[in-house]
Protein backbone atom coordinates (compact mmCIF):
# COMPACT_ATOMS: atom_id res chain seq x y z
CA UNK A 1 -15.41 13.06 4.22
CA UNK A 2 -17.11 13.29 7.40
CA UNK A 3 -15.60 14.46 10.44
CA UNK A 4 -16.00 12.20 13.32
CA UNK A 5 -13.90 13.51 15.88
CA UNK A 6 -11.12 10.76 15.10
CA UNK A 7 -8.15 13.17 14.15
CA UNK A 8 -9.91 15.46 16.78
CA UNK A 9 -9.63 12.68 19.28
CA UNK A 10 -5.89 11.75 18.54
CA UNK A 11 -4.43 15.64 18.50
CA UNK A 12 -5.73 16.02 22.10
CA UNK A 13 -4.10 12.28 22.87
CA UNK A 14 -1.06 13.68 21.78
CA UNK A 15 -1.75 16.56 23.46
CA UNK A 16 -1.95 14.97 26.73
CA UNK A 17 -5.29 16.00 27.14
CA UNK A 18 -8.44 14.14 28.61
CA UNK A 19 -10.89 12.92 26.58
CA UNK A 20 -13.93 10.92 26.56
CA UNK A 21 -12.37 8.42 25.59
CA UNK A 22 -8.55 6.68 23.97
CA UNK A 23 -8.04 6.68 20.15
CA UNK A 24 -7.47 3.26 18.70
CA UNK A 25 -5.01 1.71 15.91
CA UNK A 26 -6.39 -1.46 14.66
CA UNK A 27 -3.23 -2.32 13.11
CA UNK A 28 -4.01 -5.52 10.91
CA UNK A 29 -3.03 -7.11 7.53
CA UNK A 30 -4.22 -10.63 7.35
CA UNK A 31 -7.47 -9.74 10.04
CA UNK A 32 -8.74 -6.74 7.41
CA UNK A 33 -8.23 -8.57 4.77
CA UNK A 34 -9.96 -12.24 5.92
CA UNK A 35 -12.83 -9.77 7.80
CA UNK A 36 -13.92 -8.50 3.99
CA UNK A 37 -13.31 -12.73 2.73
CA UNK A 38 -10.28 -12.40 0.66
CA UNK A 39 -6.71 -13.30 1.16
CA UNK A 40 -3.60 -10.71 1.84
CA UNK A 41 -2.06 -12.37 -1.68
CA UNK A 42 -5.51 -11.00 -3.79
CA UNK A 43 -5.45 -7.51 -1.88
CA UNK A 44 -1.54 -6.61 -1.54
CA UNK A 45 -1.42 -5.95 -5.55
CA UNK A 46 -4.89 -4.50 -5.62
CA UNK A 47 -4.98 -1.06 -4.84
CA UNK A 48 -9.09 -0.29 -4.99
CA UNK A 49 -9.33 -4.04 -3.07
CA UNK A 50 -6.58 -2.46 -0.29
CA UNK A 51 -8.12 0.73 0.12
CA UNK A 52 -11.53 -1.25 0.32
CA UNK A 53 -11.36 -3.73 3.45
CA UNK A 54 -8.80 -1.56 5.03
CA UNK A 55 -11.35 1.12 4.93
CA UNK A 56 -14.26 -1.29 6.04
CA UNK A 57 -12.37 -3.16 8.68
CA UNK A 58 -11.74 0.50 10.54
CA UNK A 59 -15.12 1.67 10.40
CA UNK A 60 -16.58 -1.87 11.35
CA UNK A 61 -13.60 -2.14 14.12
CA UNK A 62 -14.47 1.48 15.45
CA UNK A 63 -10.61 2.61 14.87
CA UNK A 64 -9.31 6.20 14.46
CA UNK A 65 -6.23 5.09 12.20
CA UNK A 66 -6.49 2.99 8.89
CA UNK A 67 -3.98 1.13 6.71
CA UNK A 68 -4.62 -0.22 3.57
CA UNK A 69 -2.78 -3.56 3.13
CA UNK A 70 0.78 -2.61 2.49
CA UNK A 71 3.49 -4.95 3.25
CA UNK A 72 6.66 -3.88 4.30
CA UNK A 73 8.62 -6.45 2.06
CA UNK A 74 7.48 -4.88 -1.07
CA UNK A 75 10.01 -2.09 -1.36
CA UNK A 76 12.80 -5.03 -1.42
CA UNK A 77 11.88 -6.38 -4.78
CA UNK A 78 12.35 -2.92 -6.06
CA UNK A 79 15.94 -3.18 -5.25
CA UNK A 80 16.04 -6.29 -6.75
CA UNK A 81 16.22 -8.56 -3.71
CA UNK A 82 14.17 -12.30 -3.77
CA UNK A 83 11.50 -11.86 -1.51
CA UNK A 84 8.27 -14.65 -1.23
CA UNK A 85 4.83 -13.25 -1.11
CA UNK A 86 2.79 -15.73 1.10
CA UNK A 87 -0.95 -15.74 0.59
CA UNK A 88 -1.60 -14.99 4.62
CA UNK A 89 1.34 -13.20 5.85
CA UNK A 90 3.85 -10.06 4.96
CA UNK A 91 6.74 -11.35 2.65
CA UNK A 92 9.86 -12.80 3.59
CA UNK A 93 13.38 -11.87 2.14
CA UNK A 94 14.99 -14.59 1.29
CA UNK A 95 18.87 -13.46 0.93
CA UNK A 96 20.40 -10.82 1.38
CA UNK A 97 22.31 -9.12 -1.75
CA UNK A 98 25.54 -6.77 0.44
CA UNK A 99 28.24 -8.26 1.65
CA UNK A 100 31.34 -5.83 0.65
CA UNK A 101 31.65 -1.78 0.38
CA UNK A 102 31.38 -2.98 -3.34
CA UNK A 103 28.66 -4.13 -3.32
CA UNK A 104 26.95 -1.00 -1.27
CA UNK A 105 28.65 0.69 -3.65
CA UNK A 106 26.73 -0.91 -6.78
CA UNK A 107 23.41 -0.82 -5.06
CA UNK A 108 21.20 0.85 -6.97
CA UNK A 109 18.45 3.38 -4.75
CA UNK A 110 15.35 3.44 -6.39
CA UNK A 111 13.54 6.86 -6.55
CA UNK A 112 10.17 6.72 -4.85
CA UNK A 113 8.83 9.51 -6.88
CA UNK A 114 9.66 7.53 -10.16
CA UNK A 115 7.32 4.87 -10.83
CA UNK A 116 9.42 3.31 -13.50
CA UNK A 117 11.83 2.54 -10.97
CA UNK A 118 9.86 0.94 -8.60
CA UNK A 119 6.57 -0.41 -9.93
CA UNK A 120 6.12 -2.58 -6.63
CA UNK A 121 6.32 0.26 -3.95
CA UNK A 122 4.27 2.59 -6.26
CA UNK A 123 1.38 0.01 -7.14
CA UNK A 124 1.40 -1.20 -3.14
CA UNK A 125 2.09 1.74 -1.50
CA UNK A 126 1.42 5.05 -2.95
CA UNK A 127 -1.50 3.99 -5.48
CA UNK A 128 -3.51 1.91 -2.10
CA UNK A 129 -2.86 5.17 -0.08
CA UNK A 130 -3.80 7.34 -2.71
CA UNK A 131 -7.10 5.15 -3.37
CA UNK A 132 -7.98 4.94 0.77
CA UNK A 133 -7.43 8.92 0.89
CA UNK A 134 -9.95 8.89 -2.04
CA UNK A 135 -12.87 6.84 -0.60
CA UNK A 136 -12.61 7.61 3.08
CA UNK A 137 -15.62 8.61 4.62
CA UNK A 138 -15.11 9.29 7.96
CA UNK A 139 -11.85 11.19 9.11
CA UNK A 140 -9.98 8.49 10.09
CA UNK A 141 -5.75 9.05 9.84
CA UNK A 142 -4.31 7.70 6.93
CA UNK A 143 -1.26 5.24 8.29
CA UNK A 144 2.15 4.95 6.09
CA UNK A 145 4.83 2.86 6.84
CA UNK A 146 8.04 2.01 6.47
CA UNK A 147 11.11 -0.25 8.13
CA UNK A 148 13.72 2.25 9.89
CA UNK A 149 16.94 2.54 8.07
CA UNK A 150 19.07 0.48 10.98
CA UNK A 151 16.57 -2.66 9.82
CA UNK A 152 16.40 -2.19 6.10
CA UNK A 153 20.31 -2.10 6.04
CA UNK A 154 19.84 -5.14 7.83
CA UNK A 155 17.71 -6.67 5.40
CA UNK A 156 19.81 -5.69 2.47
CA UNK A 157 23.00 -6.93 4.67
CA UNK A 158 21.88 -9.78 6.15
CA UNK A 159 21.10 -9.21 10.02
CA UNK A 160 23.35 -11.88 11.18
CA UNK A 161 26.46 -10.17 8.90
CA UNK A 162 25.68 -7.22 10.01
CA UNK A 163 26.31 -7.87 13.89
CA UNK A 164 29.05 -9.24 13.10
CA UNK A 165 30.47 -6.33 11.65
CA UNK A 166 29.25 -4.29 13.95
CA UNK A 167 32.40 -5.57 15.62
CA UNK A 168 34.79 -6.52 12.85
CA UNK A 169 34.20 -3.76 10.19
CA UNK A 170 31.79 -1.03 11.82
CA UNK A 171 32.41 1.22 9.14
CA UNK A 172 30.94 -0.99 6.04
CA UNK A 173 27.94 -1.13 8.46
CA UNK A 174 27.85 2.67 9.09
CA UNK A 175 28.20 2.96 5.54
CA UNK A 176 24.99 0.38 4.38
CA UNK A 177 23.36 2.40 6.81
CA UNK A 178 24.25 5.49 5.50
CA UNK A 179 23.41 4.29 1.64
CA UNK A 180 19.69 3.10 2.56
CA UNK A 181 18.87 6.04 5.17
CA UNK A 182 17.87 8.61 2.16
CA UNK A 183 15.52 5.72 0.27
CA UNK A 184 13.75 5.39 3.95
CA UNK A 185 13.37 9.13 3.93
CA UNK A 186 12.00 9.47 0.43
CA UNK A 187 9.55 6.78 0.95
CA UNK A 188 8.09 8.44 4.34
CA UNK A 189 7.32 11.52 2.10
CA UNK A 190 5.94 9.70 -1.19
CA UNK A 191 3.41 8.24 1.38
CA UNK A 192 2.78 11.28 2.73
CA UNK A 193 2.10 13.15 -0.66
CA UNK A 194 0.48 10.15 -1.35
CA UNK A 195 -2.14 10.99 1.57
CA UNK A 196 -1.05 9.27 4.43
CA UNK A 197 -1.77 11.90 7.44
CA UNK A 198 0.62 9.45 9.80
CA UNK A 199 3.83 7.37 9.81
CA UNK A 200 4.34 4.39 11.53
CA UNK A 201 8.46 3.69 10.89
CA UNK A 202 9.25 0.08 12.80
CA UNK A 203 13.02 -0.45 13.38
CA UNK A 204 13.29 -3.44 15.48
CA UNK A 205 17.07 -4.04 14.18
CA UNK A 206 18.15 -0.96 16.68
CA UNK A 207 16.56 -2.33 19.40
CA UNK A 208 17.69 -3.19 22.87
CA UNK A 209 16.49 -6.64 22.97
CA UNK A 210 18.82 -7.23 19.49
C-alpha cells in the first residue's frame, strides 16, 4: 500500500493544523457504484465487487476516505426484521417488530463476531471491509459504519411509537435503547478488526430537528 499522505493529511486536520490543502470524504453508495456501471443491488452482496468500485471511485474522485458499499439496513435482517433491498438506494425497513418490554425482552442480539448468526452483516460488512483493506493501494482510511443506538432502537421500535413513549412509557424506551446499545458497540469493533481505520456512526433519531 502506498502512502500518499491521505491519513497524513487527515491526522493534522484533526489536529487543527494547516495544510496544503482539506481532506475529502466522498461519501457515496449509488454514485460509486453507477461510476464503475453496475447497480447498488449487484454490489451490496458482493464483497470483491464492493471493495472494487468503492476503491476505484476514491482514487478516481481524489478522496482520502473510502467505503465499500455497505448499507446500513443490512444488520436489520439479521434480527429478523422485513427490510426491501432496492436496486438504487439503501434498504428500507418495512415494520417494526417491538412494541412491549416483552417483546424487547424476546429480541434476540445477534453476535457480530459469529457469522452463523448474522450471515447478512458478515457477508456486507466485515467480508467488503476486509476485501477493500486487502486491495487498497493508496492509504486511503477505511470508513465503517453504523446507525447510533437512539436510531436503531427506533428502527426496531418504530420511530413514531417510540416518541410517543418517550412521553407515555419512557422507561420501555430507555430500555429498547438499552437492549440494542451493546449490538451497536460490537458492530463498531467487528468493522474495525475487520480493517476499517474510521467510524462514521449516524444517529439522526437523537437529533434536535426530531
Amino acid at each position: 500500500m502506498k502512502d500518499a499522505g491521505h491519513r497524513a493529511c487527515v491526522e493534522a486536520a484533526l489536529n487543527h493544523e494547516r495544510t496544503e490543502r482539506t481532506p475529502v470524504n466522498n461519501f457515496a453508495l449509488v454514485t460509486a457504484a453507477r461510476s464503475a456501471g453496475v447497480t447498488v443491488e449487484s454490489s451490496r452482496w458482493n464483497p470483491q465487487l464492493s471493495a472494487k468500485v468503492s476503491v476505484d471511485y476514491a482514487i478516481k474522485t481524489e478522496s482520502d476516505f473510502v467505503k465499500p458499499i455497505l448499507d446500513s439496513q443490512v444488520p436489520f435482517v439479521d434480527l429478523g426484521m422485513d427490510v426491501t433491498f432496492p436496486e438504487d438506494d439503501y434498504g428500507h425497513i418495512n415494520k417494526s417488530i417491538c412494541d412491549t418490554q416483552e417483546d424487547i425482552d424476546a429480541l434476540a442480539i445477534f453476535d457480530p463476531y459469529e457469522a452463523s448468526e448474522c450471515p447478512n452483516f458478515t457477508k456486507v460488512f466485515v467480508d467488503s471491509l476486509e476485501e477493500t483493506a486487502r486491495i487498497l493501494p493508496e492509504d486511503l482510511h477505511i470508513c465503517g459504519l453504523s446507525w447510533g443506538p437512539i436510531t436503531t432502537a427506533g428502527y426496531v421500535m418504530g420511530v413514531e411509537n417510540m416518541i410517543m413513549n418517550t412521553f407515555m412509557d419512557p422507561d420501555l424506551v430507555k430500555s429498547m435503547i438499552r437492549k440494542v446499545t451493546p449490538l451497536v458497540s460490537s458492530m463498531q469493533r467487528r468493522m474495525v478488526d475487520a480493517g476499517a481505520t474510521v467510524m462514521w456512526m449516524a444517529d439522526p433519531t437523537s437529533s434536535e430537528d426530531l
